[in-house]
C-alpha atoms as a PDB file:
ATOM      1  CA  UNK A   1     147.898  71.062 114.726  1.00  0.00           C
ATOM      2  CA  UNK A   2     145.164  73.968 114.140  1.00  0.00           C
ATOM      3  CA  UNK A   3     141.665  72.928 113.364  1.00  0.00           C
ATOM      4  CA  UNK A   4     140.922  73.477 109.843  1.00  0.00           C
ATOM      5  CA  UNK A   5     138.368  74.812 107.397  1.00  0.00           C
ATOM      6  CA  UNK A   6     137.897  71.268 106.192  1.00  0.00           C
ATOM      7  CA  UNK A   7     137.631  69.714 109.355  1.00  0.00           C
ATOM      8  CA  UNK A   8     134.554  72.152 110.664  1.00  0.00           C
ATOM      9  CA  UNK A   9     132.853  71.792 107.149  1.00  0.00           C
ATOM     10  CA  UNK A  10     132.829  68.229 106.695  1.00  0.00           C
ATOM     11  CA  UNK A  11     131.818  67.729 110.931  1.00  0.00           C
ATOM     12  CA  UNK A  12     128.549  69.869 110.121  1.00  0.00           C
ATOM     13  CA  UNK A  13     127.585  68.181 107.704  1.00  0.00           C
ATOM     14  CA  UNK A  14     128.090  64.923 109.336  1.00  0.00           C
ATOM     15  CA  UNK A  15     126.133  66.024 112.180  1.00  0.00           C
ATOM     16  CA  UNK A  16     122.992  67.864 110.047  1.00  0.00           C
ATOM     17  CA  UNK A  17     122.908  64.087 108.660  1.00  0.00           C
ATOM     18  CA  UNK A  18     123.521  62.276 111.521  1.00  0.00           C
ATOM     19  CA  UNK A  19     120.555  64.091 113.234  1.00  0.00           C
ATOM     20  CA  UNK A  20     118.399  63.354 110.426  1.00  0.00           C
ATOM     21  CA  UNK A  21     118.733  59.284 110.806  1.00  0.00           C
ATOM     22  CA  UNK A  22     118.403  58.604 114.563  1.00  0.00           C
ATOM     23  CA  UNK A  23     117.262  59.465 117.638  1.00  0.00           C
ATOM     24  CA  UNK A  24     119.368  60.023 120.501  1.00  0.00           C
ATOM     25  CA  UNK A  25     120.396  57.193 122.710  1.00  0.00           C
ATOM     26  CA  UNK A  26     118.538  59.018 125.808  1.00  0.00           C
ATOM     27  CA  UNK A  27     115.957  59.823 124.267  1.00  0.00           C
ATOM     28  CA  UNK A  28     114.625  56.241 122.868  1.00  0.00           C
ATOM     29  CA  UNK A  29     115.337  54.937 126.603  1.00  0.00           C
ATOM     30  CA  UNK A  30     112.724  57.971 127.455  1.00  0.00           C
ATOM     31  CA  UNK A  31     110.227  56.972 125.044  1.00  0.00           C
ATOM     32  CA  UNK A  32     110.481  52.992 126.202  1.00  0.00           C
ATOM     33  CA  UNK A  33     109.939  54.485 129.654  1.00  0.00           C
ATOM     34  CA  UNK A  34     106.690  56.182 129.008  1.00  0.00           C
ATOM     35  CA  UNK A  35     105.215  52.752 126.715  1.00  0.00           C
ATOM     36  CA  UNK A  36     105.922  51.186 130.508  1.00  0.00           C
ATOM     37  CA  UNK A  37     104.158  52.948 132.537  1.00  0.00           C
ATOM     38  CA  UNK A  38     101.899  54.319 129.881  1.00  0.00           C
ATOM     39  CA  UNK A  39      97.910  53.720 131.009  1.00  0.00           C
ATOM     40  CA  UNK A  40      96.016  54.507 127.527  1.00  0.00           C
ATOM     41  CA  UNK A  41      95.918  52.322 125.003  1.00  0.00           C
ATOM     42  CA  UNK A  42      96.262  54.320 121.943  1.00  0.00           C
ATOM     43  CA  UNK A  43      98.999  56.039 123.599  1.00  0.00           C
ATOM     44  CA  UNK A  44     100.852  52.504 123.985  1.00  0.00           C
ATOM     45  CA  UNK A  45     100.579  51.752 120.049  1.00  0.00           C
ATOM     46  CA  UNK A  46     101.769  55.434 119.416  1.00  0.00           C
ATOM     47  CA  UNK A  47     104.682  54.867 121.660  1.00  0.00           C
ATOM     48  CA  UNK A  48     105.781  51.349 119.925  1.00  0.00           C
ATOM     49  CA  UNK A  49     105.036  52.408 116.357  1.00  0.00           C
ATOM     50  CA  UNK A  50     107.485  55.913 117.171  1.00  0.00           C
ATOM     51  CA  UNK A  51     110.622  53.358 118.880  1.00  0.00           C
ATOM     52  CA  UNK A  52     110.258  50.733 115.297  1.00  0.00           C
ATOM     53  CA  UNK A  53     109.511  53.610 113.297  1.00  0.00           C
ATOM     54  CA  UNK A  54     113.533  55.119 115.154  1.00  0.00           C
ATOM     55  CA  UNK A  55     114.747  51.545 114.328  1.00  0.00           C
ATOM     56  CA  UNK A  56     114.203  50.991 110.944  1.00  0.00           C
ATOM     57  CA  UNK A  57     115.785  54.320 110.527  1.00  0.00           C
ATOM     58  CA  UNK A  58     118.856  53.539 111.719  1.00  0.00           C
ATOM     59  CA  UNK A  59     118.819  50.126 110.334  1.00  0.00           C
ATOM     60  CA  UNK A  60     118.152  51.373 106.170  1.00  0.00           C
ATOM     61  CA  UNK A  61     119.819  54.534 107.269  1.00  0.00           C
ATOM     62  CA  UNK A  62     116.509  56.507 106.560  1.00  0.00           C
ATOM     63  CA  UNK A  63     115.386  60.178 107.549  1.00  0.00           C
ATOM     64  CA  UNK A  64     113.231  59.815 110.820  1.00  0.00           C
ATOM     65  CA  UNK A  65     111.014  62.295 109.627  1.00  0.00           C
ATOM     66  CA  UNK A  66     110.615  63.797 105.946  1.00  0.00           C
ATOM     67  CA  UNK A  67     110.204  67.276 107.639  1.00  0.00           C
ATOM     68  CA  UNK A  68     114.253  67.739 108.047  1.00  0.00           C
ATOM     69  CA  UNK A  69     114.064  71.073 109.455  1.00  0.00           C
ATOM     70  CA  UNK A  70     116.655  74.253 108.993  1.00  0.00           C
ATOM     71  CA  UNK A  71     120.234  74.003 110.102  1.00  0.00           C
ATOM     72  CA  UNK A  72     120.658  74.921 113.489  1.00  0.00           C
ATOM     73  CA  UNK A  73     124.076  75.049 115.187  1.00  0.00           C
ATOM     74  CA  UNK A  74     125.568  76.024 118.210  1.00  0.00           C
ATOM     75  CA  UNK A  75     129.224  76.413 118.000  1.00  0.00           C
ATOM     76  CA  UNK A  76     131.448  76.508 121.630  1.00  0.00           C
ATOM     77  CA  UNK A  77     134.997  78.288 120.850  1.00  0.00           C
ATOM     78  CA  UNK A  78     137.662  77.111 123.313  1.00  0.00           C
ATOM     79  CA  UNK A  79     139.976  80.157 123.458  1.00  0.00           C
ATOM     80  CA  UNK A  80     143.360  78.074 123.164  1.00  0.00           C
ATOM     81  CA  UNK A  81     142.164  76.157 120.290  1.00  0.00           C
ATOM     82  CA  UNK A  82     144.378  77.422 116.992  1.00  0.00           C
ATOM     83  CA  UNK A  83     141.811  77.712 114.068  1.00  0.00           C
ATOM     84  CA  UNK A  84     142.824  77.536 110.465  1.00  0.00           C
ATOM     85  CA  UNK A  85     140.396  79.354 107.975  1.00  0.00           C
ATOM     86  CA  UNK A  86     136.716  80.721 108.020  1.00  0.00           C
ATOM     87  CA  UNK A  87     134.599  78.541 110.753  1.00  0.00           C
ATOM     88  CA  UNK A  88     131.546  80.258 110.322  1.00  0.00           C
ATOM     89  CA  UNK A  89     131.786  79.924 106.586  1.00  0.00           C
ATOM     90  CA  UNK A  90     133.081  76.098 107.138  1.00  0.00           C
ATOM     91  CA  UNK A  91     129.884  75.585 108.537  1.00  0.00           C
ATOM     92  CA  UNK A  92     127.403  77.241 106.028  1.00  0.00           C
ATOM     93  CA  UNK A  93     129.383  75.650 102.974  1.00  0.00           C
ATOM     94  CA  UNK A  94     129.245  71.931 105.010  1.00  0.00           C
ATOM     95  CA  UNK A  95     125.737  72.405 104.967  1.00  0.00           C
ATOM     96  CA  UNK A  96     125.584  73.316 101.091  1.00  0.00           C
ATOM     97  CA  UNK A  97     127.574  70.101 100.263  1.00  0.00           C
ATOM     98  CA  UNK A  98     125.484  68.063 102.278  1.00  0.00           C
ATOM     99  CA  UNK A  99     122.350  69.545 100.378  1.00  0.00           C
ATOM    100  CA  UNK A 100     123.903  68.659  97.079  1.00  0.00           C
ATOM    101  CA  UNK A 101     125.210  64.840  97.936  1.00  0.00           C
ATOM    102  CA  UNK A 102     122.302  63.428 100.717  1.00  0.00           C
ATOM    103  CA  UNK A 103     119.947  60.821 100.121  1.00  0.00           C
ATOM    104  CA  UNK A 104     117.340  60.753 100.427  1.00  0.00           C
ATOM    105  CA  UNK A 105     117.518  64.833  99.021  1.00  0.00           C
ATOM    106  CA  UNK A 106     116.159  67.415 101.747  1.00  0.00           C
ATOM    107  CA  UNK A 107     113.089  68.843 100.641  1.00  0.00           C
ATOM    108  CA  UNK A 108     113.210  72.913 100.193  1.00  0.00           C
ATOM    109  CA  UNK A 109     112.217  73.790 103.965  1.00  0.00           C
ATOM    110  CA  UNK A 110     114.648  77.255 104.178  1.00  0.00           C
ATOM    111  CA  UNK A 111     112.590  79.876 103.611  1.00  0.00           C
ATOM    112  CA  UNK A 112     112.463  83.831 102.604  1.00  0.00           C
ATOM    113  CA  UNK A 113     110.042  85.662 105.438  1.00  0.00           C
ATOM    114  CA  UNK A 114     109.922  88.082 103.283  1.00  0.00           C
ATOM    115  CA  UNK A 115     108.745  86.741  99.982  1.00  0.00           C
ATOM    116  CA  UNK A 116     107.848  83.092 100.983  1.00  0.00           C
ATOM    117  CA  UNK A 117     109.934  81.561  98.506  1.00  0.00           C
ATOM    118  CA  UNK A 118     111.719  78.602  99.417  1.00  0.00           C
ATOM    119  CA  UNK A 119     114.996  77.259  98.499  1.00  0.00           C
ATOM    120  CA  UNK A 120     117.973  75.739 100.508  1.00  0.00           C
ATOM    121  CA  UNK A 121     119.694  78.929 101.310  1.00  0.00           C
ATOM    122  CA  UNK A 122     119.360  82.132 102.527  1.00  0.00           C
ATOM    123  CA  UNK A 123     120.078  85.106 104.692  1.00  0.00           C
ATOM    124  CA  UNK A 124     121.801  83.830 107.605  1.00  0.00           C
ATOM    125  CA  UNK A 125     121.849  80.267 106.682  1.00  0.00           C
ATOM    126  CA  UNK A 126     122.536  77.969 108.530  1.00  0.00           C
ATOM    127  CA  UNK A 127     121.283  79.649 111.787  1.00  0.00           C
ATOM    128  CA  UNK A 128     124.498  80.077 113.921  1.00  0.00           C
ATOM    129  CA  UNK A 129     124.808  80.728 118.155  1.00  0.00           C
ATOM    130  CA  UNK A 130     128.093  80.956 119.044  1.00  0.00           C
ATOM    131  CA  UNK A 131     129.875  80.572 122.816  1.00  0.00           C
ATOM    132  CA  UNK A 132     133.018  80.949 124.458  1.00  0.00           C
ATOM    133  CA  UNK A 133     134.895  78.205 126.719  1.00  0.00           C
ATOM    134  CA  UNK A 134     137.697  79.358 128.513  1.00  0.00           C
ATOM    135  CA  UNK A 135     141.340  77.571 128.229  1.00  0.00           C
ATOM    136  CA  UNK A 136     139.430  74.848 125.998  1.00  0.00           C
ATOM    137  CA  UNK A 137     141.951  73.697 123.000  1.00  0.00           C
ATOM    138  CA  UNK A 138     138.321  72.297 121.408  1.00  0.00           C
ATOM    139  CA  UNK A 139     135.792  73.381 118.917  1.00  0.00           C
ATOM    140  CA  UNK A 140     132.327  71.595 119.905  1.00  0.00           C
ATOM    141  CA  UNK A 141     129.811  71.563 117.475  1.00  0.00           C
ATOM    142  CA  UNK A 142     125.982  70.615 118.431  1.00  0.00           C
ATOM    143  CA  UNK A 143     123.152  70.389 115.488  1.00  0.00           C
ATOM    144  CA  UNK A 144     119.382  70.840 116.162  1.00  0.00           C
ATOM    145  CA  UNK A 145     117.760  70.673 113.223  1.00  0.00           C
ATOM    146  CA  UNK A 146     114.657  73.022 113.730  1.00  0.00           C
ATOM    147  CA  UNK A 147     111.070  71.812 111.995  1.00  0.00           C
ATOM    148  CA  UNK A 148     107.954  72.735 111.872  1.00  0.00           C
ATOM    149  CA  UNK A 149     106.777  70.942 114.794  1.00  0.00           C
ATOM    150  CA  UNK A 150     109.334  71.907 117.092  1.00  0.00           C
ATOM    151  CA  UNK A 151     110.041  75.176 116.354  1.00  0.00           C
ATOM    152  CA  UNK A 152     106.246  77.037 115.232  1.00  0.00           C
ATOM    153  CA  UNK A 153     105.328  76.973 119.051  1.00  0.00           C
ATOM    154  CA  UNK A 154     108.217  78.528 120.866  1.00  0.00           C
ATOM    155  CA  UNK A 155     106.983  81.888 122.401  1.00  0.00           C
ATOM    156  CA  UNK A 156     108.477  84.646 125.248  1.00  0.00           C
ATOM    157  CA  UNK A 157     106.977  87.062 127.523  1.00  0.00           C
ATOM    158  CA  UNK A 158     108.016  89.885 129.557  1.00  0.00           C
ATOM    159  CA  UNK A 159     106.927  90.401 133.294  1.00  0.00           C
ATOM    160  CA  UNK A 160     107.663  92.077 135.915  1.00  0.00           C
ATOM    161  CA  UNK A 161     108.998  90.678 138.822  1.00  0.00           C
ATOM    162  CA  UNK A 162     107.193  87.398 138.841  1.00  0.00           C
ATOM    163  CA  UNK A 163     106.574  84.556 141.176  1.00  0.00           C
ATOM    164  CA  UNK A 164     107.457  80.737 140.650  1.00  0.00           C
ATOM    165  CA  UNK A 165     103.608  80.367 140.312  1.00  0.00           C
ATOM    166  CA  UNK A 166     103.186  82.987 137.634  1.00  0.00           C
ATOM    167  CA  UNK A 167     105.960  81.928 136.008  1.00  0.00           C
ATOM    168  CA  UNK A 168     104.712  78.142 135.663  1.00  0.00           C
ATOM    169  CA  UNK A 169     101.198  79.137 134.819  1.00  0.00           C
ATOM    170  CA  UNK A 170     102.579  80.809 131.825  1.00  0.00           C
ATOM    171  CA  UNK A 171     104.774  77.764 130.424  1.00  0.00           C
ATOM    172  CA  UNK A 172     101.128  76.239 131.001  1.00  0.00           C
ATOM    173  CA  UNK A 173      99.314  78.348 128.992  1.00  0.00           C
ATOM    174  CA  UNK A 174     101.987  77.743 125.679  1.00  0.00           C
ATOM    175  CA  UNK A 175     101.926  73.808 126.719  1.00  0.00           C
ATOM    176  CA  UNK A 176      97.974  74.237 125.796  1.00  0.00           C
ATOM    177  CA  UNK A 177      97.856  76.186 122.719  1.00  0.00           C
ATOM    178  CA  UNK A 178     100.434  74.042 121.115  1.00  0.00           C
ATOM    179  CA  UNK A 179      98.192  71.315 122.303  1.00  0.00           C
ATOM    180  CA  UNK A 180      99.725  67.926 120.041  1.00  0.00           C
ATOM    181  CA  UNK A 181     100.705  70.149 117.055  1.00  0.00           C
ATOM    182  CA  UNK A 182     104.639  69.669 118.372  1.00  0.00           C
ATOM    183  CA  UNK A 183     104.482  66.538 118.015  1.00  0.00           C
ATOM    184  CA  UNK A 184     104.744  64.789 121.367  1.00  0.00           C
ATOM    185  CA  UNK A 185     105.991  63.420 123.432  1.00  0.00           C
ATOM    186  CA  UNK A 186     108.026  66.703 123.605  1.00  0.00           C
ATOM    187  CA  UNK A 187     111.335  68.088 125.016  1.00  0.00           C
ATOM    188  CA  UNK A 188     110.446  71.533 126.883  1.00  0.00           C
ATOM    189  CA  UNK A 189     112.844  74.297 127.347  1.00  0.00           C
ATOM    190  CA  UNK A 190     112.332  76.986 129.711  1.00  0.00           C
ATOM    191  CA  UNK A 191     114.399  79.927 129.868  1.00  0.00           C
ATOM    192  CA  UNK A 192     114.387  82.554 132.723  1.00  0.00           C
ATOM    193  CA  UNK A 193     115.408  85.832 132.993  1.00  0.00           C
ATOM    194  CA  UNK A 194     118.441  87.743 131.458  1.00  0.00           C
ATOM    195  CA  UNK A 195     117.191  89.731 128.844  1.00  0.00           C
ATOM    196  CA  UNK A 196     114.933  89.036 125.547  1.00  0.00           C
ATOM    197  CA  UNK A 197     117.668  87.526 124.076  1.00  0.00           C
ATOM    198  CA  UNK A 198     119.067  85.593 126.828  1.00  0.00           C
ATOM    199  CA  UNK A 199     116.193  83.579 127.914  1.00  0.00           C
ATOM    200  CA  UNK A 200     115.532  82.246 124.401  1.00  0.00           C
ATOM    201  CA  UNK A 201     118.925  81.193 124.491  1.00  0.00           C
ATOM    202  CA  UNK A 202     118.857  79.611 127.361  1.00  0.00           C
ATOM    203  CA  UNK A 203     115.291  78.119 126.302  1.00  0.00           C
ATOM    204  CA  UNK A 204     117.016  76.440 123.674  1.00  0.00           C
ATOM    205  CA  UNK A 205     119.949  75.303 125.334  1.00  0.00           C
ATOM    206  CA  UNK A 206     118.063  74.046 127.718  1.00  0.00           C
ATOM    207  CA  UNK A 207     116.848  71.440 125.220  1.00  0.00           C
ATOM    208  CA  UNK A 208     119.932  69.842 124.855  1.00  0.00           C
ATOM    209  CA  UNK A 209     120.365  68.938 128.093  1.00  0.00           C
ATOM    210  CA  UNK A 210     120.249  65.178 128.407  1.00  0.00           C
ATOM    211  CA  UNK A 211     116.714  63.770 129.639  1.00  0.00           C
ATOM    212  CA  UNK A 212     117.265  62.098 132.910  1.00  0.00           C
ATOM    213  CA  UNK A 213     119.912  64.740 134.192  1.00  0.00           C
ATOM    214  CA  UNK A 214     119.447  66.882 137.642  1.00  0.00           C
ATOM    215  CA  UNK A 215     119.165  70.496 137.416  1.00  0.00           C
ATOM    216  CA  UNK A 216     121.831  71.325 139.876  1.00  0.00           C
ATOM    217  CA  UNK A 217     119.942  74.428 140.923  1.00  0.00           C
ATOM    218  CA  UNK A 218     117.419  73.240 143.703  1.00  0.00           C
ATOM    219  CA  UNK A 219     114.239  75.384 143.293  1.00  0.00           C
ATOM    220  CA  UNK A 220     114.029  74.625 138.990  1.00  0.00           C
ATOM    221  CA  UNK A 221     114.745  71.021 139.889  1.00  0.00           C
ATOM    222  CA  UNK A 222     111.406  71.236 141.644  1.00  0.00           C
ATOM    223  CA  UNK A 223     109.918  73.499 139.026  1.00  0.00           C
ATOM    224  CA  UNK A 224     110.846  70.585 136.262  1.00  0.00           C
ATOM    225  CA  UNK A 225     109.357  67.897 138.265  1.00  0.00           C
ATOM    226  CA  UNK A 226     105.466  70.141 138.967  1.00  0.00           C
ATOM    227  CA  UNK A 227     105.724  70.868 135.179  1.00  0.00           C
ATOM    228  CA  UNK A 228     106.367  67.504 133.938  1.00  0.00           C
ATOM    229  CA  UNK A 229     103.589  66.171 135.899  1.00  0.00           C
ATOM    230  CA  UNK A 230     101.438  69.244 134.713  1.00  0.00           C
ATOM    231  CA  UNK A 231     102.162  68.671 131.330  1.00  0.00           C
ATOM    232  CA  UNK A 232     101.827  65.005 131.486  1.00  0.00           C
ATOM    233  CA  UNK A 233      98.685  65.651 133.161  1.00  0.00           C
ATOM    234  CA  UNK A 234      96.907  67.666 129.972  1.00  0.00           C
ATOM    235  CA  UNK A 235      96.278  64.402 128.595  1.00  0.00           C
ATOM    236  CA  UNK A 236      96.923  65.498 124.864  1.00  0.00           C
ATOM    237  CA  UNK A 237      99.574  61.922 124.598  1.00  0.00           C
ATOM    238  CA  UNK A 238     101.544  61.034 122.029  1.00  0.00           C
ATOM    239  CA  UNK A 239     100.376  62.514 118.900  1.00  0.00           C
ATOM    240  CA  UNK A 240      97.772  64.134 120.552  1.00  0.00           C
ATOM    241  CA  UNK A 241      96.025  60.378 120.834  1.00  0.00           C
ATOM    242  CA  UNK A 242      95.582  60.903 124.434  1.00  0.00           C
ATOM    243  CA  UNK A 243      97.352  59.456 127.023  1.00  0.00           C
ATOM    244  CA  UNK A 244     100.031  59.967 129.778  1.00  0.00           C
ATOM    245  CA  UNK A 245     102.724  61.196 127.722  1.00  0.00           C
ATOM    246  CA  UNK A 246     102.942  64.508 126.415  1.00  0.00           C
ATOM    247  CA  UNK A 247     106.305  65.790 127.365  1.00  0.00           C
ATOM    248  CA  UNK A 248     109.247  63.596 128.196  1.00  0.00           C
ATOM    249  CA  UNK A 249     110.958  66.056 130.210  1.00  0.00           C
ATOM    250  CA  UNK A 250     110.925  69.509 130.982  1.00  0.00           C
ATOM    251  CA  UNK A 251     114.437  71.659 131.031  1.00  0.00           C
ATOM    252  CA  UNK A 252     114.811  74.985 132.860  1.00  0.00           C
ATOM    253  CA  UNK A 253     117.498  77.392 133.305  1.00  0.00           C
ATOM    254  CA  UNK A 254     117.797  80.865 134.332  1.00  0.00           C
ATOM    255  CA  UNK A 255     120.218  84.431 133.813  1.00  0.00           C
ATOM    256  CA  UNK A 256     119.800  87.154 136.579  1.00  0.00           C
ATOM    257  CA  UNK A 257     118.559  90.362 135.119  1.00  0.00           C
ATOM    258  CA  UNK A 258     116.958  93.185 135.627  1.00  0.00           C
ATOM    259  CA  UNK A 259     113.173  93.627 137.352  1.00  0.00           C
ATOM    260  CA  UNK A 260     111.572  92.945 133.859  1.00  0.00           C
ATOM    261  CA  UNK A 261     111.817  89.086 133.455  1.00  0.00           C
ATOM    262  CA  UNK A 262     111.276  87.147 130.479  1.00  0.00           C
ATOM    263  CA  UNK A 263     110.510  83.847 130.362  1.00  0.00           C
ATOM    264  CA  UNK A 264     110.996  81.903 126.614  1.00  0.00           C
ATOM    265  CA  UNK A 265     108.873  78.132 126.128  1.00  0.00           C
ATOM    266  CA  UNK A 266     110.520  76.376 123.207  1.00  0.00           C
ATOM    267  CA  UNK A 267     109.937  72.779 122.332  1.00  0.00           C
ATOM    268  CA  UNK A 268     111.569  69.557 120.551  1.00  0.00           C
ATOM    269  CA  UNK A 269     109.631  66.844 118.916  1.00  0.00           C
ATOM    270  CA  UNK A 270     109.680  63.198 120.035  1.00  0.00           C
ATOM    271  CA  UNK A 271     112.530  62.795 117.453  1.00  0.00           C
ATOM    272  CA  UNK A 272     114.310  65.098 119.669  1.00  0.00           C
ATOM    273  CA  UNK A 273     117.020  65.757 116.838  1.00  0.00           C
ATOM    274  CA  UNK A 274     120.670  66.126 118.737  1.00  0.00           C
ATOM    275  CA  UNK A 275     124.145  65.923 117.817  1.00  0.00           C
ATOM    276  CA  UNK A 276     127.453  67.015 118.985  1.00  0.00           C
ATOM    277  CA  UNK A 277     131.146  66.751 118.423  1.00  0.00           C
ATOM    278  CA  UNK A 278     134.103  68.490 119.342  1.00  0.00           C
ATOM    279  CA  UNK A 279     137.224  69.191 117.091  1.00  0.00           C
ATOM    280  CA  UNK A 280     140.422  69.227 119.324  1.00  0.00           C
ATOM    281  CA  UNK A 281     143.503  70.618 118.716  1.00  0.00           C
ATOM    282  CA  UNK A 282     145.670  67.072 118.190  1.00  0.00           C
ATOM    283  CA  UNK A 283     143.108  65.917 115.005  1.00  0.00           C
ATOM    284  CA  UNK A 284     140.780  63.827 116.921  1.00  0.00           C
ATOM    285  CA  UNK A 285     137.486  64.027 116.387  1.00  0.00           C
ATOM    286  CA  UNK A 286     135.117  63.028 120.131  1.00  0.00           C
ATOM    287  CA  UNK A 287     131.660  62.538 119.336  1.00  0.00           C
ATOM    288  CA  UNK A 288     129.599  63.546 122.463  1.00  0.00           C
ATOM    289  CA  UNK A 289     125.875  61.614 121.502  1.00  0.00           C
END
């Protein structure tokens, strides 16, 4: 049975909404984490009002936040899955659906760089990666909603031939000038090398990675830990109300390159919007968080 047009359009939607109305299961066990061993105050209240504020919008099916963000997908292509129709333009007409039938209604976030105007669609709407899996008889489909928060503070820069040190003393220097605008506690992604390109991918992707999971590669799993306890230790907190918890995990990953090494800082807000599913070949839809 091949996956069809339908399928792919109505599963991004689903998961464009989905990400709206909850917070991913990992992530609310990170955030009651950090209100445990949390040591300010104001931090502590932040902390509790953000895990009710996640549970009453599951429980009235609500939008976490009101700023919902552009439509951001990554799409994995298993090369023995059998595809029926237009998947990229399943996608961007899910999205258009969803815009016409959701309540609460998205407010007009997509916007012309150009001209400013804003609207709900646009040149290269929704914004699309796309992968390869080998032998997979699967589409997967992950949505990251991208607001203002989590995605005005992302930057990259080039060096050459860097250390570990230099290399964490820049992801430092973004950490402070986005200060608490991201609203914290964030998700950090740090890509590494590759070219321009590649290490904001990988920046990104990194994101997704489930909070609490090793790195398997030994010397970022060591990075991660120094700049989580860097980060931590800024003491901008939740909100920026001071406090312990400013990130709730940092993310690395790395492409070999050339001598020239970029290095790409991207964040995710404490909502930490995340979902993913994967179309198989037999019909069945497997929801993977």
């Amino acid at each position: 049975m091949p996956i069809t047009y339908d399928a792919v359009k109505a599963l991004a939607a689903e998961l464009y909404s989905a990400s709206l109305r909850r917070i991913p299961e990992d992530t609310k066990a990170a955030l009651r984490a950090a209100r445990a061993r949390e040591t300010h105050e104001g931090a502590q209240r932040v902390l509790e009002i953000m895990l009710g504020s996640a549970l009453r919008a599951e429980q009235t099916d609500r939008f976490v936040c009101s700023d919902a963000g552009v439509p951001v997908y990554h799409v994995t292509l298993g090369t023995a899955a059998r595809l029926d129709g237009d998947i990229k333009r399943a996608v961007r007409d899910g999205f258009a659906d969803l815009v016409a039938t959701i309540t609460p209604p998205l407010l007009k976030h997509v916007t012309n760089p150009l001209t400013n105007e804003r609207g709900y669609a646009g040149k290269d709407m929704p914004l699309i990666t796309w992968e390869v899996e080998d032998g997979a008889d699967w589409i997967e489909i992950a949505c990251q909603p991208k607001a203002l928060g989590s995605g005005r503070w992302a930057a990259l820069e080039t060096f050459s031939f860097p250390t570990l040190a230099q290399i964490e003393e820049y992801v430092m220097r973004v950490v402070v000038q986005a200060g608490s605008q991201h609203c914290p506690p964030v998700i950090i992604g740090v890509g590494i090398g590759g070219s321009f390109d590649v290490a904001a991918r990988l920046a990104s992707k990194a994101t997704y990675r489930k909070i609490g999971s090793p790195n398997p590669e030994p010397t970022l799993a060591a990075m991660e830990e120094r700049l989580l306890r860097a980060v931590n230790a800024t003491g901008f907190g939740p909100m920026g109300t001071g406090g312990d918890t400013t990130a709730l995990a940092v993310h690395c990953d790395y492409a070999a390159g050339h001598g020239y090494t970029p290095v790409a800082v991207c964040f995710n807000c404490w909502i930490n919007r995340r979902t993913r599913a994967r179309l198989h070949d037999d019909g069945r839809v497997e929801h993977m968080e």
